[in-house]
C-alpha atoms as a PDB file:
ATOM      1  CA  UNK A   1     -12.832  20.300   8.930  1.00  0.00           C
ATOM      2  CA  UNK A   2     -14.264  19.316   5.628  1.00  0.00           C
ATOM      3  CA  UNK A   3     -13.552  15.930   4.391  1.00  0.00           C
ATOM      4  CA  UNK A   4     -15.589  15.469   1.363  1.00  0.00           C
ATOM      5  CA  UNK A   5     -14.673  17.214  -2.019  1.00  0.00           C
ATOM      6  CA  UNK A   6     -17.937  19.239  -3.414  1.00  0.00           C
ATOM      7  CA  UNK A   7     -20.626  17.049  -4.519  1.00  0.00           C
ATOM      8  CA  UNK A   8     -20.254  16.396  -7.881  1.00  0.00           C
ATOM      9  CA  UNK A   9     -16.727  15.743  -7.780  1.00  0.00           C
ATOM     10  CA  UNK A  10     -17.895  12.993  -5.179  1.00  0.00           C
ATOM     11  CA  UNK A  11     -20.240  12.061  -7.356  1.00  0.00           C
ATOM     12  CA  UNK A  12     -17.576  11.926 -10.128  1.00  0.00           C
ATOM     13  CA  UNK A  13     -15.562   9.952  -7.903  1.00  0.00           C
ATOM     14  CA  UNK A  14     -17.835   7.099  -6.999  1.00  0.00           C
ATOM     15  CA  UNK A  15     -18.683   6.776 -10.487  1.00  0.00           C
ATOM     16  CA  UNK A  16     -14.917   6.640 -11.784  1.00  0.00           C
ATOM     17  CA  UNK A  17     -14.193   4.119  -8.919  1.00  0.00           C
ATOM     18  CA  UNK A  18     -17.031   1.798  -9.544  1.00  0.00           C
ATOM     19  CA  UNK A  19     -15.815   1.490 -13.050  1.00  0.00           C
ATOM     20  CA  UNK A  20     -12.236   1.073 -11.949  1.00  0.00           C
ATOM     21  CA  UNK A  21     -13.167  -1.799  -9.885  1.00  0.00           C
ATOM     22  CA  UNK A  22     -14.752  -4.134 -12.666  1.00  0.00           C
ATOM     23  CA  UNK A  23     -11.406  -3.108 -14.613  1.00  0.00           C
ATOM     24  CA  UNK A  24      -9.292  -6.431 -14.277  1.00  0.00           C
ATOM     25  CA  UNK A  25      -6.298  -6.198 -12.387  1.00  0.00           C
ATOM     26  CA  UNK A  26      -3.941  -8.594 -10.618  1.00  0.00           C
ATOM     27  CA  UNK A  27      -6.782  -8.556  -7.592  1.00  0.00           C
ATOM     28  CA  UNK A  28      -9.778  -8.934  -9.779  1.00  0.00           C
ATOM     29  CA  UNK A  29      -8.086 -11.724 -11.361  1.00  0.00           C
ATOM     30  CA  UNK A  30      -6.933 -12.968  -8.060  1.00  0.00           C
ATOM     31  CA  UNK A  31     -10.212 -13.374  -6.321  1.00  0.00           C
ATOM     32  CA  UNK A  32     -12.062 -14.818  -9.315  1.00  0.00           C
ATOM     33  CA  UNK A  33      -9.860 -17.441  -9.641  1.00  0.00           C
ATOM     34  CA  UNK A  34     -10.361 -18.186  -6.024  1.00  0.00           C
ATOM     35  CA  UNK A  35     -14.363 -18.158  -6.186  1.00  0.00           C
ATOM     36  CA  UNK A  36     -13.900 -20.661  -9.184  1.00  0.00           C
ATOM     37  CA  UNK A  37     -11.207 -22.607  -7.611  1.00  0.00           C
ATOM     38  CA  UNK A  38     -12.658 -22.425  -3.770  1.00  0.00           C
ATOM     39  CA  UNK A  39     -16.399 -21.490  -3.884  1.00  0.00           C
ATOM     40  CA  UNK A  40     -18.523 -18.873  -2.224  1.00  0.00           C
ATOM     41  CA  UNK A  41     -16.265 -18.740   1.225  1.00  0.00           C
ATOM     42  CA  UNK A  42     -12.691 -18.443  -0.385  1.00  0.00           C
ATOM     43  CA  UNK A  43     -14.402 -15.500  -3.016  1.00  0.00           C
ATOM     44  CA  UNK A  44     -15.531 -13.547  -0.189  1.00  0.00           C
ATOM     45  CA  UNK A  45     -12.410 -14.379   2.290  1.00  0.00           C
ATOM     46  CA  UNK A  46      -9.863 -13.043  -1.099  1.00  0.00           C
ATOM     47  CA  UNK A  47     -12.422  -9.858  -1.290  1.00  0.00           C
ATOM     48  CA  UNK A  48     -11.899  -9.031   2.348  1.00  0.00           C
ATOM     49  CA  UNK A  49      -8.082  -9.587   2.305  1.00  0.00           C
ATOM     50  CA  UNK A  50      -7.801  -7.098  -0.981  1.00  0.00           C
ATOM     51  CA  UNK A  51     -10.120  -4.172   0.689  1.00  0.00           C
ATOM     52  CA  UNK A  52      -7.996  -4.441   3.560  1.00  0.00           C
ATOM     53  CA  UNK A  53      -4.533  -4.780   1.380  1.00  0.00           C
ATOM     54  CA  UNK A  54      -6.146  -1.975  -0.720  1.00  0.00           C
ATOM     55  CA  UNK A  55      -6.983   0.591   2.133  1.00  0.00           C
ATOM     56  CA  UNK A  56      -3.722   0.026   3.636  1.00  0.00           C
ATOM     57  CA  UNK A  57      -2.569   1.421   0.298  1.00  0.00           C
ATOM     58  CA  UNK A  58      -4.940   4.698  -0.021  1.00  0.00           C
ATOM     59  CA  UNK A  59      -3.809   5.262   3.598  1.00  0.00           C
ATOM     60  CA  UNK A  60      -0.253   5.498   2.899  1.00  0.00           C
ATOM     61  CA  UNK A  61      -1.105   7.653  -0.712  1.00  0.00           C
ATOM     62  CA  UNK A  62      -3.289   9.463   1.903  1.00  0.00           C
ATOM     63  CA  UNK A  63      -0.915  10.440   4.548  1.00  0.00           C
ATOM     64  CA  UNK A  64       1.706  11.083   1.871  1.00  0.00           C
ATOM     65  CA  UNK A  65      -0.101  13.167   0.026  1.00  0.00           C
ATOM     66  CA  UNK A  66      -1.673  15.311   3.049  1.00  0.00           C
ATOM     67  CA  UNK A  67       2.202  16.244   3.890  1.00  0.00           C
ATOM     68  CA  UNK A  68       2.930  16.915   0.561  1.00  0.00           C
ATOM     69  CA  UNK A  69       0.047  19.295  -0.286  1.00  0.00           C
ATOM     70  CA  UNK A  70       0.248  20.954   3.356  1.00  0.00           C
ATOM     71  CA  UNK A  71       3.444  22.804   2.520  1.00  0.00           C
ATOM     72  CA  UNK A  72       2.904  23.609  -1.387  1.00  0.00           C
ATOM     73  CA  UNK A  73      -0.164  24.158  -3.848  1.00  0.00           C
ATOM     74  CA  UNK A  74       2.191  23.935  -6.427  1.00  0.00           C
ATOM     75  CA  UNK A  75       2.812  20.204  -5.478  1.00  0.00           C
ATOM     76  CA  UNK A  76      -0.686  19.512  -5.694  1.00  0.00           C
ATOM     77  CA  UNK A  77      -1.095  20.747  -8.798  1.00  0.00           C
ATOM     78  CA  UNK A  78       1.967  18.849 -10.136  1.00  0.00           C
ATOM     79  CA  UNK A  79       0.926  15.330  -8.825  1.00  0.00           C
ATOM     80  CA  UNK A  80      -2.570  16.338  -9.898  1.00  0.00           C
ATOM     81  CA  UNK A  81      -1.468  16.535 -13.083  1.00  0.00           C
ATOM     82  CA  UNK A  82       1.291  13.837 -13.031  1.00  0.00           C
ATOM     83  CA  UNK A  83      -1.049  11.499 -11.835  1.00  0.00           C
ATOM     84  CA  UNK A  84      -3.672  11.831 -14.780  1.00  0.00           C
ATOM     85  CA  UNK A  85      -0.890  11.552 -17.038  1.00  0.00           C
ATOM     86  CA  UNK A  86      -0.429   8.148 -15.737  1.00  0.00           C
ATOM     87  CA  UNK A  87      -3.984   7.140 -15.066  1.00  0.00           C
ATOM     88  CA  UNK A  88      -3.952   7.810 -19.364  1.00  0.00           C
ATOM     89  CA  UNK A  89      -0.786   5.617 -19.915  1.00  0.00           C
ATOM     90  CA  UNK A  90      -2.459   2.651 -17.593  1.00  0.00           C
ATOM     91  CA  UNK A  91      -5.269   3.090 -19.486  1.00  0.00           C
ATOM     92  CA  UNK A  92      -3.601   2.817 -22.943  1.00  0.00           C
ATOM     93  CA  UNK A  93      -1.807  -0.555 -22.016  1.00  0.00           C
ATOM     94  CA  UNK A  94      -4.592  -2.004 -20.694  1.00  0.00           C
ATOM     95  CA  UNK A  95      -5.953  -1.298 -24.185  1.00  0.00           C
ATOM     96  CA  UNK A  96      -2.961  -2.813 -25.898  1.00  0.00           C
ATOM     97  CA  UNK A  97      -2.774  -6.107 -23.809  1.00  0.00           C
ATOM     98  CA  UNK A  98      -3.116  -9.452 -24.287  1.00  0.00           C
ATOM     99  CA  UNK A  99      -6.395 -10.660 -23.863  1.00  0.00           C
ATOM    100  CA  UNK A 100      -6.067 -14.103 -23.954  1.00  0.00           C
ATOM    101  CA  UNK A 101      -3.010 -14.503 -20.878  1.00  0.00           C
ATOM    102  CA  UNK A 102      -3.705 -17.380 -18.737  1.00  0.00           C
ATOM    103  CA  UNK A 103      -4.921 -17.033 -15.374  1.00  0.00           C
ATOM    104  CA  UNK A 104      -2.641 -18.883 -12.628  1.00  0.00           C
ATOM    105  CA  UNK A 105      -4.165 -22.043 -11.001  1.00  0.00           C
ATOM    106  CA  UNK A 106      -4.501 -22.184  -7.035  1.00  0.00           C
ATOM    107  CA  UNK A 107      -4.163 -25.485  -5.040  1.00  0.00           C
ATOM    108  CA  UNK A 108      -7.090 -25.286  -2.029  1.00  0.00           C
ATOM    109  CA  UNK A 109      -6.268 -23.798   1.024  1.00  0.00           C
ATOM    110  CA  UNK A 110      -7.901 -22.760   3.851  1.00  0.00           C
ATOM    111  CA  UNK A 111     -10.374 -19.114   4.121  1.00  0.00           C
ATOM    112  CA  UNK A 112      -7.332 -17.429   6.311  1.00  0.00           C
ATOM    113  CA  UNK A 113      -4.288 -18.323   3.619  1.00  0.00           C
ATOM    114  CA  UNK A 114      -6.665 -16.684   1.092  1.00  0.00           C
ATOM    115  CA  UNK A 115      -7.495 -14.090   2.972  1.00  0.00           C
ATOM    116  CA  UNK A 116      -3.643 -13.674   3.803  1.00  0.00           C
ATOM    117  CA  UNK A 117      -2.868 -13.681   0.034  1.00  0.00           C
ATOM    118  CA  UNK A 118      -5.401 -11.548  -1.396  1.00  0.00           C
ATOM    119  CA  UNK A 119      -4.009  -8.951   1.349  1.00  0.00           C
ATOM    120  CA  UNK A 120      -0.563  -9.246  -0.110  1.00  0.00           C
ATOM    121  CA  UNK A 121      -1.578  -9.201  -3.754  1.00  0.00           C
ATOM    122  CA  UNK A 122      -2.830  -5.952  -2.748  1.00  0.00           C
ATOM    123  CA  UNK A 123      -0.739  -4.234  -0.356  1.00  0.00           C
ATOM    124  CA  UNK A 124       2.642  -5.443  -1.791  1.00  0.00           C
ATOM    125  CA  UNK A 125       1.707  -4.363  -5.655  1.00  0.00           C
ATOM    126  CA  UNK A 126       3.138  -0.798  -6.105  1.00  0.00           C
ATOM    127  CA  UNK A 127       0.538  -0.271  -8.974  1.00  0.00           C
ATOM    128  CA  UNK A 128      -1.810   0.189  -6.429  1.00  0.00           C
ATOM    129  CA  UNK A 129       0.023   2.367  -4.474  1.00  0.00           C
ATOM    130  CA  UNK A 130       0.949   4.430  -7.430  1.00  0.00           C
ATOM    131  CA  UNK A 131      -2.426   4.317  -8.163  1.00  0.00           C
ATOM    132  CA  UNK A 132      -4.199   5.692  -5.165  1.00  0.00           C
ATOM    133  CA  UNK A 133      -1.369   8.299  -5.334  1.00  0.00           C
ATOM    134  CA  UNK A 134      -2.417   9.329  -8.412  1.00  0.00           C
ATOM    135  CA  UNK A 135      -6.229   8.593  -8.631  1.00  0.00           C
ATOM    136  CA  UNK A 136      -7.279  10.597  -5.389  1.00  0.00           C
ATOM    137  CA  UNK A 137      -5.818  13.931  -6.463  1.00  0.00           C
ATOM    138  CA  UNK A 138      -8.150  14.252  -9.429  1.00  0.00           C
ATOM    139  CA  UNK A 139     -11.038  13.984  -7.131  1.00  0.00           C
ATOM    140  CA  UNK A 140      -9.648  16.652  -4.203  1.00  0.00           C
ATOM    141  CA  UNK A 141     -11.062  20.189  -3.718  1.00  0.00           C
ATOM    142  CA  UNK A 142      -7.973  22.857  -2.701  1.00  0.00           C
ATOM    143  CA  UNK A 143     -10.843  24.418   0.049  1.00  0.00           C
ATOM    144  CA  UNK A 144     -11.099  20.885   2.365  1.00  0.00           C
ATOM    145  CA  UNK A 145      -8.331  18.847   4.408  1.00  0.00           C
ATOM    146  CA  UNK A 146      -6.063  17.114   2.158  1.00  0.00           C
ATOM    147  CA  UNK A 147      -5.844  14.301   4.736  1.00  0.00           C
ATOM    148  CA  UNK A 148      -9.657  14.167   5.086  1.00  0.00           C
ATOM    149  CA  UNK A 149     -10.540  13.938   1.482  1.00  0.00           C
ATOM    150  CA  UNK A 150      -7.838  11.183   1.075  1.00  0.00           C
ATOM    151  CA  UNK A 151      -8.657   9.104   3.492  1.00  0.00           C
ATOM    152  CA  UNK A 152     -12.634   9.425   2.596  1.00  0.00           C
ATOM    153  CA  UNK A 153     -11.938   8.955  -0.855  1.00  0.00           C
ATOM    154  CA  UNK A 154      -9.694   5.794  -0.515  1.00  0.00           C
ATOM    155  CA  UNK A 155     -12.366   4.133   2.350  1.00  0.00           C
ATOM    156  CA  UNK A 156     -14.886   5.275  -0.351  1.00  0.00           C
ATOM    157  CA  UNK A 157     -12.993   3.722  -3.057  1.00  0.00           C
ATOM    158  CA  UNK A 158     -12.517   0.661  -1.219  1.00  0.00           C
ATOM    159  CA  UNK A 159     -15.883   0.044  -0.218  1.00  0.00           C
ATOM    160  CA  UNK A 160     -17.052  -0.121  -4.226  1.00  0.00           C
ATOM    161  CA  UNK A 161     -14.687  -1.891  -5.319  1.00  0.00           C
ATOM    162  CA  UNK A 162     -15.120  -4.581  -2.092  1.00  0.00           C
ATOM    163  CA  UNK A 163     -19.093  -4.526  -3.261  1.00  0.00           C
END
């Protein structure tokens, strides 16, 4: 069972996600708040609790997109295609936003609450999930496991943006 796409979609892929993961987002703003608020420890304690939040996510686009695409091409193509449609309108209101928002201020607290949080901020945010649901697909090859190339491409995706 293959579970890698060909290799210059994988190539694509890793490309797209390192730039998606220097994109600012509720998590990016999240743990850089932390480092400047907490130091060193709390940075790296909110980037473990996001991966982890984060891969919880691309599991669950994973397995729900494996069952989906197992009983119809046709599906695949539509969420293929659904999904870069809204990839395009994230991408235009990130464009249009407000640049200058303030960025919420954090009281101290201990490596494990931060870890705790920066797993929530990133599990419990259905952008994310939307997102992995419609990021992966672009990236998939019809001639390998849907289920393998998910779950490769969300570990994969989760290990950039954790670097």
């Amino acid at each position: 069972m293959d579970m890698l796409p060909p290799p210059a979609l994988f190539a694509a892929f890793c490309l797209a996600s390192l730039v998606l993961a220097v994109t600012p987002g509720p998590a990016v703003f999240y743990v850089v708040t932390r480092a400047l608020a907490q130091g060193r420890r709390a940075g790296l304690a909110s980037v473990a609790g996001v991966a982890l939040g984060n891969l919880g996510n691309a599991l669950g686009a994973a397995v729900g997109l494996a069952a989906l695409f197992a009983v119809s091409s046709l599906a695949f193509s539509v969420v293929k295609y659904a999904g870069a449609a809204y990839l395009v309108y994230l991408g235009w209101k990130a464009l249009r936003a407000d640049a200058g928002a303030p960025i919420a201020r954090f009281e101290p607290a201990a490596w494990r609450h931060v870890f705790r949080d920066g797993f929530l901020v990133s599990l419990l945010n259905p952008k994310t999930a939307i997102f992995f649901a419609a990021f992966l697909p672009q990236f998939m090859s019809t001639s390998a496991s849907a289920i393998g190339q998910s779950v490769t491409l969300g570990a994969t995706f989760v290990l950039i943006a954790a670097l």
